[in-house]
Protein backbone atom coordinates (compact mmCIF):
# COMPACT_ATOMS: atom_id res chain seq x y z
CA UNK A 1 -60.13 -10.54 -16.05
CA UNK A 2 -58.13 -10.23 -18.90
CA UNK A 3 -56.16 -12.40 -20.48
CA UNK A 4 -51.92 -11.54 -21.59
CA UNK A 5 -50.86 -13.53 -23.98
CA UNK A 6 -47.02 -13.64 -25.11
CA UNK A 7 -44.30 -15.36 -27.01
CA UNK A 8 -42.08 -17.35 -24.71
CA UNK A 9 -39.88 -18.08 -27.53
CA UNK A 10 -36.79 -19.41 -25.59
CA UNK A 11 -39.50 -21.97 -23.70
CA UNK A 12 -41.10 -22.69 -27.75
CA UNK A 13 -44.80 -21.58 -26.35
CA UNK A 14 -47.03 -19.12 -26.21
CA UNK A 15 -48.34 -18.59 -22.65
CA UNK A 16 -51.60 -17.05 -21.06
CA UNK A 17 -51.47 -14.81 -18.28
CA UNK A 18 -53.75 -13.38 -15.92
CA UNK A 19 -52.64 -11.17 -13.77
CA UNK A 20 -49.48 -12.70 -12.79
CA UNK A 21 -50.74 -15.91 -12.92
CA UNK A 22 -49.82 -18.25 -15.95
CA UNK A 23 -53.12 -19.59 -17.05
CA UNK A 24 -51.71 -21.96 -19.63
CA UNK A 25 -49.37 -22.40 -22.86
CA UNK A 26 -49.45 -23.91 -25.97
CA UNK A 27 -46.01 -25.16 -27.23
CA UNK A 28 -44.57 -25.00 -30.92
CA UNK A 29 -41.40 -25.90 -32.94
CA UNK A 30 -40.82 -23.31 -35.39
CA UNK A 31 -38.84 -23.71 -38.96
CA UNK A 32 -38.89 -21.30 -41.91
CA UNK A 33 -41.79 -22.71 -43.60
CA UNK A 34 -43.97 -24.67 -40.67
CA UNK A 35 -44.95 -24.32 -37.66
CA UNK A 36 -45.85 -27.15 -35.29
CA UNK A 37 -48.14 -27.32 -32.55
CA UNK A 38 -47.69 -30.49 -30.23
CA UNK A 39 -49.25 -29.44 -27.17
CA UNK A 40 -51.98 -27.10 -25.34
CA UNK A 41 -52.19 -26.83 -21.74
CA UNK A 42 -54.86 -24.72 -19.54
CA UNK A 43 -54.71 -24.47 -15.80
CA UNK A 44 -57.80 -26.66 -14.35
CA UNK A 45 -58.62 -23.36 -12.50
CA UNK A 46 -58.81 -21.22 -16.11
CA UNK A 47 -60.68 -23.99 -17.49
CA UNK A 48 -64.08 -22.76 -19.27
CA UNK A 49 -62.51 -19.18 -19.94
CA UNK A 50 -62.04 -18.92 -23.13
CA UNK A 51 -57.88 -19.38 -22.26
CA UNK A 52 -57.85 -22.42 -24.90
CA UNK A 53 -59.06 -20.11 -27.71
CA UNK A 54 -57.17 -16.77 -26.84
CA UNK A 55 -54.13 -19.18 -27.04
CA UNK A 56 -54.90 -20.97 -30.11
CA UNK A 57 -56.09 -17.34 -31.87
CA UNK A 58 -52.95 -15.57 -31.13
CA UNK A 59 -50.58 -18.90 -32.21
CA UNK A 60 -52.45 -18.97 -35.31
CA UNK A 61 -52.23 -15.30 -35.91
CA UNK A 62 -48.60 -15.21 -35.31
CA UNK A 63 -48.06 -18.25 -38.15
CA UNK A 64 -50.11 -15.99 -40.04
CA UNK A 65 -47.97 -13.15 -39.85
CA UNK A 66 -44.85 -15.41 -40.45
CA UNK A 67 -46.37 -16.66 -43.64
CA UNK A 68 -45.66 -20.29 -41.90
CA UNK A 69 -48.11 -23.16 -42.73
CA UNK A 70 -49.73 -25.00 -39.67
CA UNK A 71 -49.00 -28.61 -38.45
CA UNK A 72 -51.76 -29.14 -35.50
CA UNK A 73 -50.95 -32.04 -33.71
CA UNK A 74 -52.60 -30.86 -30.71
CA UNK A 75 -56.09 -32.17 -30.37
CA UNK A 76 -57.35 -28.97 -29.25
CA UNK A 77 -55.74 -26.54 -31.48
CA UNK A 78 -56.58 -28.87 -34.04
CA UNK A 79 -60.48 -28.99 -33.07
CA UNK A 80 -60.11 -25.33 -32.66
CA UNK A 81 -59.29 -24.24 -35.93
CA UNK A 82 -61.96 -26.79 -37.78
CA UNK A 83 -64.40 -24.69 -35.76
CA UNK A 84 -62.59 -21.63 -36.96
CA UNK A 85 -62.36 -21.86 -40.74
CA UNK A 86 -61.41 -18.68 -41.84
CA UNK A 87 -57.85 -20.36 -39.69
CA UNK A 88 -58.02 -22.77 -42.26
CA UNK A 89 -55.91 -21.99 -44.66
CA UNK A 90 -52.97 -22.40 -42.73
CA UNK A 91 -53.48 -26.07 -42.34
CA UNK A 92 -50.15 -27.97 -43.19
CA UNK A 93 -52.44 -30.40 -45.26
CA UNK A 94 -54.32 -27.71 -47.24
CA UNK A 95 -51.66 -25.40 -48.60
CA UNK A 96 -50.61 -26.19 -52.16
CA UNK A 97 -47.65 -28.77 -52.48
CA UNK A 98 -45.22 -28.94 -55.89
CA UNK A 99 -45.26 -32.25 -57.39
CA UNK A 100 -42.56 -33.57 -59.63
């Protein structure tokens, strides 16, 4: 099977699709220098699938492209992208800040 994954923007996720089948989604709230990601579901039945990580890869990739820094409060795209470090960068807490 292969997995679909696209930019529900007007539902703030990206979702997984098999087939016709939504797999799962991982939400975001988007503003012009962050992007946050609250929330990762998978389908139980997707579960072990690698659904998780084509989610998390192609969320990341599109902050990338964006040039938007990452907040990951999602557990899983959080634990995702520590075991991912060239995804690292993005991290909210490890881009450079200005100080006054």
């Amino acid at each position: 099977m292969t997995v679909t994954i696209r930019d529900a923007e007007g539902a703030g996720r990206f979702e997984a699709w098999l087939d016709d089948h939504l797999a799962g989604f991982a939400e975001y709230m988007r503003s012009e220098e962050l992007v946050v990601y609250p929330h990762t579901v998978v389908e139980p039945a997707y579960e072990g699938q690698g659904i998780g990580g084509a989610l998390a890869r192609a969320a990341l990739d599109d902050a990338r492209a964006r040039g938007l820094a990452v907040l990951a409060t999602c557990p899983f795209i959080k634990g995702w992208m520590s075991r991912h470090p060239e995804y690292l960068d993005l991290a909210y807490e490890n881009r450079s800040r200005v100080t006054d």
